[in-house]
PDB file of N, CA and C in Angstrom:
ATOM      1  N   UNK A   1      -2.044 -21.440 -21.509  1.00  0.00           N
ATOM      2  CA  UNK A   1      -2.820 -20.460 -20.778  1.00  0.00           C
ATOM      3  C   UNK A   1      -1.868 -19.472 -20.120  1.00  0.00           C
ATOM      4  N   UNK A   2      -2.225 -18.532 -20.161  1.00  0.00           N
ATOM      5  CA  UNK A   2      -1.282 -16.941 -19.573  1.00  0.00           C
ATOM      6  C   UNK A   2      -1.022 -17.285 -18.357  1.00  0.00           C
ATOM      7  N   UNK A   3      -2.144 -17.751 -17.322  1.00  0.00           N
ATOM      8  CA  UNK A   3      -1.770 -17.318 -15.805  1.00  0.00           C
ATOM      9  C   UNK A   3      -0.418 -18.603 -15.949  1.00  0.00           C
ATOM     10  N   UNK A   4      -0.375 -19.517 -16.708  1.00  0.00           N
ATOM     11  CA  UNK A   4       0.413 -20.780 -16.107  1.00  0.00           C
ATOM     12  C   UNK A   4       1.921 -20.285 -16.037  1.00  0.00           C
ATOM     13  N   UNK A   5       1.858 -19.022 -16.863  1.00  0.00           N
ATOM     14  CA  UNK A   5       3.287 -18.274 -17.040  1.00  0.00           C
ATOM     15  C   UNK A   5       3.472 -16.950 -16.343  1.00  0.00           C
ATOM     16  N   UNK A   6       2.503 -16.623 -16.320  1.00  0.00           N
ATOM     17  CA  UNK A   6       2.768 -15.000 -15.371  1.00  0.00           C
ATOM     18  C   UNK A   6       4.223 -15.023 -14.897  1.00  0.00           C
ATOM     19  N   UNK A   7       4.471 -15.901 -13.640  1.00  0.00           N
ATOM     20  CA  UNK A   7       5.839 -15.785 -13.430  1.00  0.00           C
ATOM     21  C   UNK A   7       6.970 -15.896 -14.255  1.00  0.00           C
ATOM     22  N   UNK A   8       6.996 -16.566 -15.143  1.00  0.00           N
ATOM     23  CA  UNK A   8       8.096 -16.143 -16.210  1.00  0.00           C
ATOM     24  C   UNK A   8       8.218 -14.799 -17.206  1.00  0.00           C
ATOM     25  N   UNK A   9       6.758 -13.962 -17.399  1.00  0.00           N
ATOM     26  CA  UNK A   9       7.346 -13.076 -18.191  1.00  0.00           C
ATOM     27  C   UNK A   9       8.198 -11.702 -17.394  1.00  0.00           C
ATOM     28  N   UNK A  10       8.556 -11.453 -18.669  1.00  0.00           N
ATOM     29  CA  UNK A  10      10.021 -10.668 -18.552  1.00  0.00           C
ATOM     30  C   UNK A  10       9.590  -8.913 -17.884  1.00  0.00           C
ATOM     31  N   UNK A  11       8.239  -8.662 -17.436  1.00  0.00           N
ATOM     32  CA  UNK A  11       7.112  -7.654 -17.106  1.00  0.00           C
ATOM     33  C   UNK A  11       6.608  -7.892 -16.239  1.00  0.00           C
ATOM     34  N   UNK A  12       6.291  -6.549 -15.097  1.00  0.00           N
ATOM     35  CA  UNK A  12       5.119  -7.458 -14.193  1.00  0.00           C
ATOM     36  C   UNK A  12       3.563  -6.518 -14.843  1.00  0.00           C
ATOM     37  N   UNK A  13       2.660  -7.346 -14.990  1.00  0.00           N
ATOM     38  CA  UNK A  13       1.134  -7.538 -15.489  1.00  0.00           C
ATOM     39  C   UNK A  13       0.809  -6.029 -14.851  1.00  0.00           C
ATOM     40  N   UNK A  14       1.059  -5.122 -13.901  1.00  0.00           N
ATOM     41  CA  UNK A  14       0.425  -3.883 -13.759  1.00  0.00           C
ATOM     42  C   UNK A  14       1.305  -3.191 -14.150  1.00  0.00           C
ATOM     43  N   UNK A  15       2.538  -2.996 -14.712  1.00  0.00           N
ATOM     44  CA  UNK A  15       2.871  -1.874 -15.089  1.00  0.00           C
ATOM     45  C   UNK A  15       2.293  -1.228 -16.159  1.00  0.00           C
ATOM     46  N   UNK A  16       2.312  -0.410 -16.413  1.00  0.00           N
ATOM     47  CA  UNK A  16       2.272   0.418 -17.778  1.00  0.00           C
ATOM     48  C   UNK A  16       2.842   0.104 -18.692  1.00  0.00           C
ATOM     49  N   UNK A  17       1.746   0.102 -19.821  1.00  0.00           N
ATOM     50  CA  UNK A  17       2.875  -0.341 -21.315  1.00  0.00           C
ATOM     51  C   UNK A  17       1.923   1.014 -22.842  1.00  0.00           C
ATOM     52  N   UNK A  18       3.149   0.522 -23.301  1.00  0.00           N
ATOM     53  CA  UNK A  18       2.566   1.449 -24.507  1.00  0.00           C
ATOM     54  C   UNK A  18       2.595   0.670 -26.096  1.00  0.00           C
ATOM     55  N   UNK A  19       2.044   0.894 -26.711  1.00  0.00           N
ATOM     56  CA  UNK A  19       2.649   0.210 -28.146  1.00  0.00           C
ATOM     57  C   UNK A  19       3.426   1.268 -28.644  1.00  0.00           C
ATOM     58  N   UNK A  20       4.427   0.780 -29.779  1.00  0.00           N
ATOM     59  CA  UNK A  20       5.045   1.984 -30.663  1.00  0.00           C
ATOM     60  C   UNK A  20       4.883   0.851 -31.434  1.00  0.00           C
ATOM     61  N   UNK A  21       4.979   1.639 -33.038  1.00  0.00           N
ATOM     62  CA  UNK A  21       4.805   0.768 -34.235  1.00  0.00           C
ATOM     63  C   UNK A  21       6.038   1.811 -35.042  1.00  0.00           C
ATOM     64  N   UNK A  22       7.273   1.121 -34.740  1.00  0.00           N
ATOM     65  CA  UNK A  22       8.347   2.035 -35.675  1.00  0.00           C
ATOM     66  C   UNK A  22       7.738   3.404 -36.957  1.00  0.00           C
ATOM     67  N   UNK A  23       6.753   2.465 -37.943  1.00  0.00           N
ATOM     68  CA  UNK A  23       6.541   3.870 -38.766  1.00  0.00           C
ATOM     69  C   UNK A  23       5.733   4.693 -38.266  1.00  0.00           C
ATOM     70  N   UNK A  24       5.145   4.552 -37.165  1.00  0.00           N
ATOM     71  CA  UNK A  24       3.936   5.845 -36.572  1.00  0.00           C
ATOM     72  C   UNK A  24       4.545   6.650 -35.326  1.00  0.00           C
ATOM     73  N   UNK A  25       5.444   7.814 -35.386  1.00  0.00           N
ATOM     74  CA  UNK A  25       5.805   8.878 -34.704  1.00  0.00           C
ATOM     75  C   UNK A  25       5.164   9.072 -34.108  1.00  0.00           C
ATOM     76  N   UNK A  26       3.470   9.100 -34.327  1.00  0.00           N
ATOM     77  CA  UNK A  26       2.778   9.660 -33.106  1.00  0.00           C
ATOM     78  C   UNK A  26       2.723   8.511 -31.872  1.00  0.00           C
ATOM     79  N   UNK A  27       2.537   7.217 -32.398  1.00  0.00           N
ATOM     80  CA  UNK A  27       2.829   6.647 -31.029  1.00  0.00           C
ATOM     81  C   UNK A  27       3.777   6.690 -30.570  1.00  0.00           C
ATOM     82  N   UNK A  28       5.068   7.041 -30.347  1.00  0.00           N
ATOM     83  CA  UNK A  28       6.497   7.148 -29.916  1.00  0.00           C
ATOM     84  C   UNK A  28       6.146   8.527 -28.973  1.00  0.00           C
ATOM     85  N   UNK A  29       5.677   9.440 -29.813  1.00  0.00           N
ATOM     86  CA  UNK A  29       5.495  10.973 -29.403  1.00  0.00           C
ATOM     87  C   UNK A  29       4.609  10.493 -27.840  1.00  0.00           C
ATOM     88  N   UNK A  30       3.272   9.797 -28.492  1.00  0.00           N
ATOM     89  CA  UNK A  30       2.642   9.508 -26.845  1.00  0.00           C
ATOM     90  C   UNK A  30       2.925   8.511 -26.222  1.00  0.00           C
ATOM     91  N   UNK A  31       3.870   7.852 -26.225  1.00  0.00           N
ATOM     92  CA  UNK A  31       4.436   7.169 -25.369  1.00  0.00           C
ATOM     93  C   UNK A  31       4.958   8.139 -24.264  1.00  0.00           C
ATOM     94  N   UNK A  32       5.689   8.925 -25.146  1.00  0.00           N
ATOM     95  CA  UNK A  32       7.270   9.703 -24.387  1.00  0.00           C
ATOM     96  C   UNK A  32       5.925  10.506 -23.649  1.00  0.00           C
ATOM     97  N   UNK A  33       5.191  10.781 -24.160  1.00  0.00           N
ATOM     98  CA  UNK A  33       4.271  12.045 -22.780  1.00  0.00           C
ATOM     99  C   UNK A  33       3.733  10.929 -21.920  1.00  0.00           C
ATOM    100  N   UNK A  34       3.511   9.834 -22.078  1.00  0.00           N
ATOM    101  CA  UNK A  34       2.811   8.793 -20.899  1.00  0.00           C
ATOM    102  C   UNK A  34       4.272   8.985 -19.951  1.00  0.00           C
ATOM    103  N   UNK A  35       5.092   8.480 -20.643  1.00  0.00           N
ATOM    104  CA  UNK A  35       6.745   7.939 -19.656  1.00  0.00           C
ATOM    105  C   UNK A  35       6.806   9.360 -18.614  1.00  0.00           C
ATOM    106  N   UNK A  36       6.994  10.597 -19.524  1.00  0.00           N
ATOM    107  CA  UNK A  36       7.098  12.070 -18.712  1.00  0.00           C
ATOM    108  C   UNK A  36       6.229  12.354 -17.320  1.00  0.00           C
ATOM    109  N   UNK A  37       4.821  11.919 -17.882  1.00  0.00           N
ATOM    110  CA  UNK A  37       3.828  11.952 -16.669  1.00  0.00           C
ATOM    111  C   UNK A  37       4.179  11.004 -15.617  1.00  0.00           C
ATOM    112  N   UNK A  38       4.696   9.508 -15.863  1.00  0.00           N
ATOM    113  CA  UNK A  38       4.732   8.922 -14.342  1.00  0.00           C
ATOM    114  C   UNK A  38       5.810   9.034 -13.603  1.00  0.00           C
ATOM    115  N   UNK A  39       7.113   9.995 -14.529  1.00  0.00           N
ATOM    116  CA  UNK A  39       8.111  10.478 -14.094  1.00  0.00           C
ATOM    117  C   UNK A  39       8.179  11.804 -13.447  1.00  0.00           C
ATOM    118  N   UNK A  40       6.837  12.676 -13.190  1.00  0.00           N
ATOM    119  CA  UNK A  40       6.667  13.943 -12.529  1.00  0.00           C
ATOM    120  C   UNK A  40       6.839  13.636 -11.021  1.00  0.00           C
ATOM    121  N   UNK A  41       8.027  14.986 -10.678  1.00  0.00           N
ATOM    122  CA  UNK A  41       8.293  14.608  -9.424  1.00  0.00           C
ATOM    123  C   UNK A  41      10.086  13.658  -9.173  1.00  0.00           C
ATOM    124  N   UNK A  42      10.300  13.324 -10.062  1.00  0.00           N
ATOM    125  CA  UNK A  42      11.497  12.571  -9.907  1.00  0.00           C
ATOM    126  C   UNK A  42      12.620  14.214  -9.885  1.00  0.00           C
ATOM    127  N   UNK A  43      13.806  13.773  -9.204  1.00  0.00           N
ATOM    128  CA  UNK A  43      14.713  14.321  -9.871  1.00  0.00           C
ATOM    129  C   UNK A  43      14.900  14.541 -11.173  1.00  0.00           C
ATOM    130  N   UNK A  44      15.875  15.526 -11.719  1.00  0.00           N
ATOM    131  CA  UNK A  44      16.441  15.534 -13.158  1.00  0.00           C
ATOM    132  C   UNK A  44      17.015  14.267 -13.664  1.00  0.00           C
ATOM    133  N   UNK A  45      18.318  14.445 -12.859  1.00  0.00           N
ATOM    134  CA  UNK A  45      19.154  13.199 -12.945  1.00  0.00           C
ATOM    135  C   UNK A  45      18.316  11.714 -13.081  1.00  0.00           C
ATOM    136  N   UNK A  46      17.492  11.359 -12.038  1.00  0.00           N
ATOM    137  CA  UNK A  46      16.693  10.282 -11.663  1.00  0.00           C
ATOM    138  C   UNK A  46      16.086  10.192 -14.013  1.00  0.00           C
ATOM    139  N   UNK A  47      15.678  11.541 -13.468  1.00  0.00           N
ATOM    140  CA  UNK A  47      14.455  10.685 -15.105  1.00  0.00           C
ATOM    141  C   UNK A  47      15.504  10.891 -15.955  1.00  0.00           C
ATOM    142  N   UNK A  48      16.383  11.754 -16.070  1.00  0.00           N
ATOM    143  CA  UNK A  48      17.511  11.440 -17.257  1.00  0.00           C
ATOM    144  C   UNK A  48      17.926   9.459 -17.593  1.00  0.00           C
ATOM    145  N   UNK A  49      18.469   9.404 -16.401  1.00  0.00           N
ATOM    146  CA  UNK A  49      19.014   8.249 -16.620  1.00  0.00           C
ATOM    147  C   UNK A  49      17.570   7.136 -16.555  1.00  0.00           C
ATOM    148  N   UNK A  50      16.529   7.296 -16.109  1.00  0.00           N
ATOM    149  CA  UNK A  50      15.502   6.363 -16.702  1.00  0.00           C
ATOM    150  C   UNK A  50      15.029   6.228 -17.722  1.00  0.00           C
ATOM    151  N   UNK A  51      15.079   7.531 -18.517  1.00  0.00           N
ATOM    152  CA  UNK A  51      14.917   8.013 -19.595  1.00  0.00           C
ATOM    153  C   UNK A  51      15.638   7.050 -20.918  1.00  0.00           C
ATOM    154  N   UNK A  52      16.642   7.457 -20.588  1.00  0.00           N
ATOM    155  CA  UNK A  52      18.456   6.538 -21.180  1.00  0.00           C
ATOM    156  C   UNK A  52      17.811   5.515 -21.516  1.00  0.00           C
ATOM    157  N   UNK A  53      17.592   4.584 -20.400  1.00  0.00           N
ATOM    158  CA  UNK A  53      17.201   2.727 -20.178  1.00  0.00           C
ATOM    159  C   UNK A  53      16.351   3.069 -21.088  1.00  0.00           C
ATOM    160  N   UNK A  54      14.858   3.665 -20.761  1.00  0.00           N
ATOM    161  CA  UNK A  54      13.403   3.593 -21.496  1.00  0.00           C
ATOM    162  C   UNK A  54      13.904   3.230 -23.197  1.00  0.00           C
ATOM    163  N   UNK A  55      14.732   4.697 -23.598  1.00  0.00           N
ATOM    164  CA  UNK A  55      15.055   4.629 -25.123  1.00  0.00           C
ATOM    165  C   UNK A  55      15.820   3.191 -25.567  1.00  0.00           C
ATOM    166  N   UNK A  56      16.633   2.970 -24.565  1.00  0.00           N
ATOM    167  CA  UNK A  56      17.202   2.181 -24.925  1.00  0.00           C
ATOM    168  C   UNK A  56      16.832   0.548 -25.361  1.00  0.00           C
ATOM    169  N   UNK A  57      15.618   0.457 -24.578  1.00  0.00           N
ATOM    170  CA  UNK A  57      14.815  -0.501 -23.932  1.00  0.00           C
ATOM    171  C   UNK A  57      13.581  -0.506 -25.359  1.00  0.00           C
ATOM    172  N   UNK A  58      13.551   0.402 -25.614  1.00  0.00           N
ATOM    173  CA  UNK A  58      12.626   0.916 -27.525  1.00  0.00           C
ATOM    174  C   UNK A  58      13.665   0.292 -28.327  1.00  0.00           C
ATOM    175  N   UNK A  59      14.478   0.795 -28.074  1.00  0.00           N
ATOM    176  CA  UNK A  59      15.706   0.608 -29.817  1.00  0.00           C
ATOM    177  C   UNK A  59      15.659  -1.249 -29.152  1.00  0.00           C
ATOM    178  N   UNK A  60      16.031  -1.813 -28.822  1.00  0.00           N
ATOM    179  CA  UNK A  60      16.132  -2.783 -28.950  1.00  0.00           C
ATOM    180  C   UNK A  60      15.248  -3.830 -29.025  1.00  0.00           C
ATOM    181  N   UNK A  61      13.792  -3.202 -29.052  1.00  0.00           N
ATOM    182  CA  UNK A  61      12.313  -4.391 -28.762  1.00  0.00           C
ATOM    183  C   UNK A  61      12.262  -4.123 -30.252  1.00  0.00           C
ATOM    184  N   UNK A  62      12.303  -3.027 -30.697  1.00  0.00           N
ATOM    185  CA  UNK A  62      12.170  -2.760 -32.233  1.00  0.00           C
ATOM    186  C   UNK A  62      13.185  -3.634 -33.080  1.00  0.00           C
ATOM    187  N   UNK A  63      14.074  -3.313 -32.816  1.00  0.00           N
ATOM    188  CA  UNK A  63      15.611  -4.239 -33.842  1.00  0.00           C
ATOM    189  C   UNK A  63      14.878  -5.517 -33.448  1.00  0.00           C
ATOM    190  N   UNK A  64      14.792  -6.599 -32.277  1.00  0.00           N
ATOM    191  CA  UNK A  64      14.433  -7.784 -31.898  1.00  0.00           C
ATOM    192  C   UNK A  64      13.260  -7.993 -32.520  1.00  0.00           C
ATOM    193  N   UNK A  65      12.198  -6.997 -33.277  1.00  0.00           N
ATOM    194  CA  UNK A  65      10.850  -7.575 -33.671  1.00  0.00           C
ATOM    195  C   UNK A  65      10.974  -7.735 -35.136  1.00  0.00           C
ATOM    196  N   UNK A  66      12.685  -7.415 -35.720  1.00  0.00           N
ATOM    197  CA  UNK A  66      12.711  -7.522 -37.377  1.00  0.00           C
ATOM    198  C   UNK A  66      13.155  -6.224 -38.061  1.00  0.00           C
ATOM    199  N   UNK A  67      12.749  -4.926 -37.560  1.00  0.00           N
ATOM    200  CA  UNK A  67      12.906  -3.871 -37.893  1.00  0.00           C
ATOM    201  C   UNK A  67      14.419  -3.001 -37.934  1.00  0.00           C
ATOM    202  N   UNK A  68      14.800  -2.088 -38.963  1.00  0.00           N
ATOM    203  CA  UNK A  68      16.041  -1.551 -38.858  1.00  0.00           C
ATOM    204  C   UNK A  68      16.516  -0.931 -38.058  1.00  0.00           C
ATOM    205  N   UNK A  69      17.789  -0.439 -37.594  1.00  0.00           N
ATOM    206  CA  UNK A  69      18.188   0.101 -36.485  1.00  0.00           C
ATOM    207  C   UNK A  69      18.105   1.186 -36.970  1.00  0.00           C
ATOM    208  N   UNK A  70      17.929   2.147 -38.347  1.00  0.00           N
ATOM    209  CA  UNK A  70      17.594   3.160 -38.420  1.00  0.00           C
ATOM    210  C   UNK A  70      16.272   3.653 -37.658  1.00  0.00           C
ATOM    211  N   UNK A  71      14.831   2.513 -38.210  1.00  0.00           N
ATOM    212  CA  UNK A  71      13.872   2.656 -37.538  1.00  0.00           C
ATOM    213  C   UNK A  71      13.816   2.834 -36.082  1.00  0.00           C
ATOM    214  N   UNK A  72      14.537   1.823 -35.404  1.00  0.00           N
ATOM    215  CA  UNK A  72      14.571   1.486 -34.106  1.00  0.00           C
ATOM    216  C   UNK A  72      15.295   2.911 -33.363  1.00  0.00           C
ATOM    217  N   UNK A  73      16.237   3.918 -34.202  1.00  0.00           N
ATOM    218  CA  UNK A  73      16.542   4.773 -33.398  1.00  0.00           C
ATOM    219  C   UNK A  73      15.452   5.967 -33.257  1.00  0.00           C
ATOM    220  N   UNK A  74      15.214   6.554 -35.073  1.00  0.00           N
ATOM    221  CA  UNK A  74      14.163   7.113 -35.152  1.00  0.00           C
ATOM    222  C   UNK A  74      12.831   7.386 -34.307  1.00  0.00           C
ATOM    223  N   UNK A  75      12.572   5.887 -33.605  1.00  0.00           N
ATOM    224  CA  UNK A  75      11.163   5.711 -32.471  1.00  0.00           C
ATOM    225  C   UNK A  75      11.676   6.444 -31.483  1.00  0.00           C
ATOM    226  N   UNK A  76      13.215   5.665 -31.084  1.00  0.00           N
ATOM    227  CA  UNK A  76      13.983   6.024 -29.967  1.00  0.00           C
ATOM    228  C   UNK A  76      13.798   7.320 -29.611  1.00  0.00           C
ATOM    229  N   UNK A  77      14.302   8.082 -30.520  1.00  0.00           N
ATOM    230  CA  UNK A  77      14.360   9.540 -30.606  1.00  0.00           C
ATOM    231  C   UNK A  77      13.743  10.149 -30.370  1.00  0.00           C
ATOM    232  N   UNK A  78      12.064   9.915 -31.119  1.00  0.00           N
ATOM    233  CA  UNK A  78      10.775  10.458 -30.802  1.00  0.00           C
ATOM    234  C   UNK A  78      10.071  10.362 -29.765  1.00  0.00           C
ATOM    235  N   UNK A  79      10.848   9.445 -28.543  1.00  0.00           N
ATOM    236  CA  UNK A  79       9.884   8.797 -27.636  1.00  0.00           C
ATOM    237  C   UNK A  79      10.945   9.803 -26.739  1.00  0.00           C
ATOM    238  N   UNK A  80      12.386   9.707 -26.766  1.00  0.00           N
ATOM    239  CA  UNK A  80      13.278  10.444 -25.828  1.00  0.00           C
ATOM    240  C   UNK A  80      12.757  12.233 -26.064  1.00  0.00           C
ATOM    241  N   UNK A  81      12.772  12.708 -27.088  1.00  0.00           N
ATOM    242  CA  UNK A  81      11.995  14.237 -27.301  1.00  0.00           C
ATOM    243  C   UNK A  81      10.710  14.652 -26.992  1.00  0.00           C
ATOM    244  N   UNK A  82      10.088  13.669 -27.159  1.00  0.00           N
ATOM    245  CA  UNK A  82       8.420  14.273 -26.560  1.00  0.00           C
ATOM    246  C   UNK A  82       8.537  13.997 -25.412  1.00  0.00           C
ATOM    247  N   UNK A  83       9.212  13.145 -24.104  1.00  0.00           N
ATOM    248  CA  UNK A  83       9.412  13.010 -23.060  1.00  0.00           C
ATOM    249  C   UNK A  83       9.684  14.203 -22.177  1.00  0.00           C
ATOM    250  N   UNK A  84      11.226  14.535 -23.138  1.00  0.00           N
ATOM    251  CA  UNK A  84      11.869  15.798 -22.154  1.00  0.00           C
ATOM    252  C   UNK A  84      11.162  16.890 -22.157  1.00  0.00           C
ATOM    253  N   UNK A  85      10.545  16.888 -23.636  1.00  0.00           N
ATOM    254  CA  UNK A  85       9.729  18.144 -23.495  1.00  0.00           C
ATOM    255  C   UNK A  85       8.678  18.144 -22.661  1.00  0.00           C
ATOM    256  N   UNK A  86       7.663  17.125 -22.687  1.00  0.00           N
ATOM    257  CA  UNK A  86       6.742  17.065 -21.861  1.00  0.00           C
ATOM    258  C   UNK A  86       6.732  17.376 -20.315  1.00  0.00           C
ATOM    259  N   UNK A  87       8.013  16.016 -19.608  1.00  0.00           N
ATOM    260  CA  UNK A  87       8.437  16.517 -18.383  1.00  0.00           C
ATOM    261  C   UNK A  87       9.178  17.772 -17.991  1.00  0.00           C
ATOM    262  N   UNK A  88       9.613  18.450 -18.855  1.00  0.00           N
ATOM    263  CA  UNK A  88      10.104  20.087 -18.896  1.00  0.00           C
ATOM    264  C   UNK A  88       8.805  20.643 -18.493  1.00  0.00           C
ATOM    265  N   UNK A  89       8.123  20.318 -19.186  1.00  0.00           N
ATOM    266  CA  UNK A  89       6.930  21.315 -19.108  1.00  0.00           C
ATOM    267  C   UNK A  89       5.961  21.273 -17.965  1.00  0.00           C
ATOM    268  N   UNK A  90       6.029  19.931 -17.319  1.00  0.00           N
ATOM    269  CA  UNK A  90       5.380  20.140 -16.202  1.00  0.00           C
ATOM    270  C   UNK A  90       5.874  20.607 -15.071  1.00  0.00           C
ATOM    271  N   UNK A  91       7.480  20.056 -15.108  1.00  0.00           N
ATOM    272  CA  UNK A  91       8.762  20.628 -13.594  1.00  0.00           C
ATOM    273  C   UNK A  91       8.355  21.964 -14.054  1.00  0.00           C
ATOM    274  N   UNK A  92       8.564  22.867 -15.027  1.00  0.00           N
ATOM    275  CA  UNK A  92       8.686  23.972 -15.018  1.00  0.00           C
ATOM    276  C   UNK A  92       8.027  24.520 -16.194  1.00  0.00           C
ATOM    277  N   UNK A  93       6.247  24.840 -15.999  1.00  0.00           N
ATOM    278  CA  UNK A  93       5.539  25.265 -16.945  1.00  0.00           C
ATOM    279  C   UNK A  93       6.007  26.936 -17.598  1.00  0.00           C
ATOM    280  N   UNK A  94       6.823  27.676 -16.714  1.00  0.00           N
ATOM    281  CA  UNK A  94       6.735  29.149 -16.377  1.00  0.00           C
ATOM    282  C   UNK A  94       8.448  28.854 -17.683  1.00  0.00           C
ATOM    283  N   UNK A  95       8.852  28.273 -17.695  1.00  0.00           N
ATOM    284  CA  UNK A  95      10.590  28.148 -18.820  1.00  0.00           C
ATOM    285  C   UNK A  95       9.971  26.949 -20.169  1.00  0.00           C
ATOM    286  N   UNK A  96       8.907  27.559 -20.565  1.00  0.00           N
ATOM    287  CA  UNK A  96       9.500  25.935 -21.839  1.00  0.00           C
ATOM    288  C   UNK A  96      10.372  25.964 -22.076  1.00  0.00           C
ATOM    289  N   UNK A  97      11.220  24.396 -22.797  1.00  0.00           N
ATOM    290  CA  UNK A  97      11.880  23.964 -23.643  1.00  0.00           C
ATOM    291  C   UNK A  97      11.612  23.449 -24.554  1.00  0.00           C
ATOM    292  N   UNK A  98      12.257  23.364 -25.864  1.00  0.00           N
ATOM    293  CA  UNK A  98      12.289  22.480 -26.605  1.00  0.00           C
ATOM    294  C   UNK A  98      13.832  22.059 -27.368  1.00  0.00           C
ATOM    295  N   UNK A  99      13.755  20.599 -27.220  1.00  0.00           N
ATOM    296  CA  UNK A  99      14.492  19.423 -26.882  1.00  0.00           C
ATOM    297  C   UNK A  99      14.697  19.372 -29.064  1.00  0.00           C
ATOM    298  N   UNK A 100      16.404  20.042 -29.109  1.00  0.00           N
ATOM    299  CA  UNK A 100      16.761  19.347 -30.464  1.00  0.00           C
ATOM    300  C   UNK A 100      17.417  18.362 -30.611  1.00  0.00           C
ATOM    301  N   UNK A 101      17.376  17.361 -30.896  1.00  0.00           N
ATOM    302  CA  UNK A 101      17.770  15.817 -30.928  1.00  0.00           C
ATOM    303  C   UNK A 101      19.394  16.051 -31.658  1.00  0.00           C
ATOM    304  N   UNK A 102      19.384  16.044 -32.570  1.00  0.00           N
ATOM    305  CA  UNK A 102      19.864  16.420 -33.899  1.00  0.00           C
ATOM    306  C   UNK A 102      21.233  17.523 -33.826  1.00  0.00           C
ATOM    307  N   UNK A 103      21.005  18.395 -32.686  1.00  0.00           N
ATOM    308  CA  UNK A 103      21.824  19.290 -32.322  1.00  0.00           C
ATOM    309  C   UNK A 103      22.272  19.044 -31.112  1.00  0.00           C
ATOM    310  N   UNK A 104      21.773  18.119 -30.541  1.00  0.00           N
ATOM    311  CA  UNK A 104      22.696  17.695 -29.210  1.00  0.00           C
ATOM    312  C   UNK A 104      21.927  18.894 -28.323  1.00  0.00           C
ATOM    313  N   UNK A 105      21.120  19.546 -28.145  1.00  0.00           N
ATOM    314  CA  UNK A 105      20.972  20.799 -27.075  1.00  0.00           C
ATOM    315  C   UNK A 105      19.529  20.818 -27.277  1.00  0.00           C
ATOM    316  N   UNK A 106      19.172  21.725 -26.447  1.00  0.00           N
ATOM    317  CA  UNK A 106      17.750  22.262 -25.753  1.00  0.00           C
ATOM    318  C   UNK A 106      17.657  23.906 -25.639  1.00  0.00           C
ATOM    319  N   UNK A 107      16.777  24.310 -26.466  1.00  0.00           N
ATOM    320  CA  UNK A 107      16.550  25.781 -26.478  1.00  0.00           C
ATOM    321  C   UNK A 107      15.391  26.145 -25.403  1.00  0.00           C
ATOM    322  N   UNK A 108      16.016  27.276 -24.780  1.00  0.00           N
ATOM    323  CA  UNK A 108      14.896  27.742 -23.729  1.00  0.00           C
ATOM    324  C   UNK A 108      14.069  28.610 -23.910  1.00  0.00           C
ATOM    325  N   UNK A 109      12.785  28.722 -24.096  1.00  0.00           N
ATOM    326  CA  UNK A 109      12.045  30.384 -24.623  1.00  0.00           C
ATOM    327  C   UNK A 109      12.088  30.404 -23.391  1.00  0.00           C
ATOM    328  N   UNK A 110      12.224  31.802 -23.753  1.00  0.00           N
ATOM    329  CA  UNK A 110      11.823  32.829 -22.256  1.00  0.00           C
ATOM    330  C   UNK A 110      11.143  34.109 -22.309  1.00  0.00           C
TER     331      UNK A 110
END
């Protein structure tokens, strides 16, 4: 029975969770806009480096469930890009960005 363990799992029961399923981008994509939203309001720095953990914290539930570390970065990736963009967009609706993985940088329209 669940409650007999509550205290052992590795989660506490109200946080927020998301599924990702390595081959479906779009859940990675809405993950990273769930993560962005409860991160509105943080510092830069603050959600950068939570950010970091989050991806990091993907690539490795993925590799641990069987899946390749190609896959496992791929999610990574998609969950770290729809994030920044998202939380870009709410700190500062008036500057989008968009976040190139691939190129190491972030283009600003203006």
């Amino acid at each position: 029975m669940m409650s007999d363990h509550i205290d052992q799992l590795p989660f506490n029961i109200s946080d927020p969770m998301a599924v990702i399923a390595p081959e479906v981008a779009d859940q990675a994509f809405a993950a990273g806009v769930q993560f962005a939203r409860t991160m509105t309001g943080a510092e830069e720095v603050a959600f950068v480096l939570a950010l970091g953990e989050q991806v990091l914290l993907i690539r490795d539930a993925i590799m641990d469930a069987g899946y390749r570390a190609t896959k496992a970065q791929l999610a990574g990736k998609a969950f770290g890009v729809k994030s920044k963009t998202e939380w870009r967009r709410i700190v500062s609706p008036e500057w989008p960005v968009t976040w190139y993985p691939s190129a190491g940088c972030r283009l600003v329209v203006r």
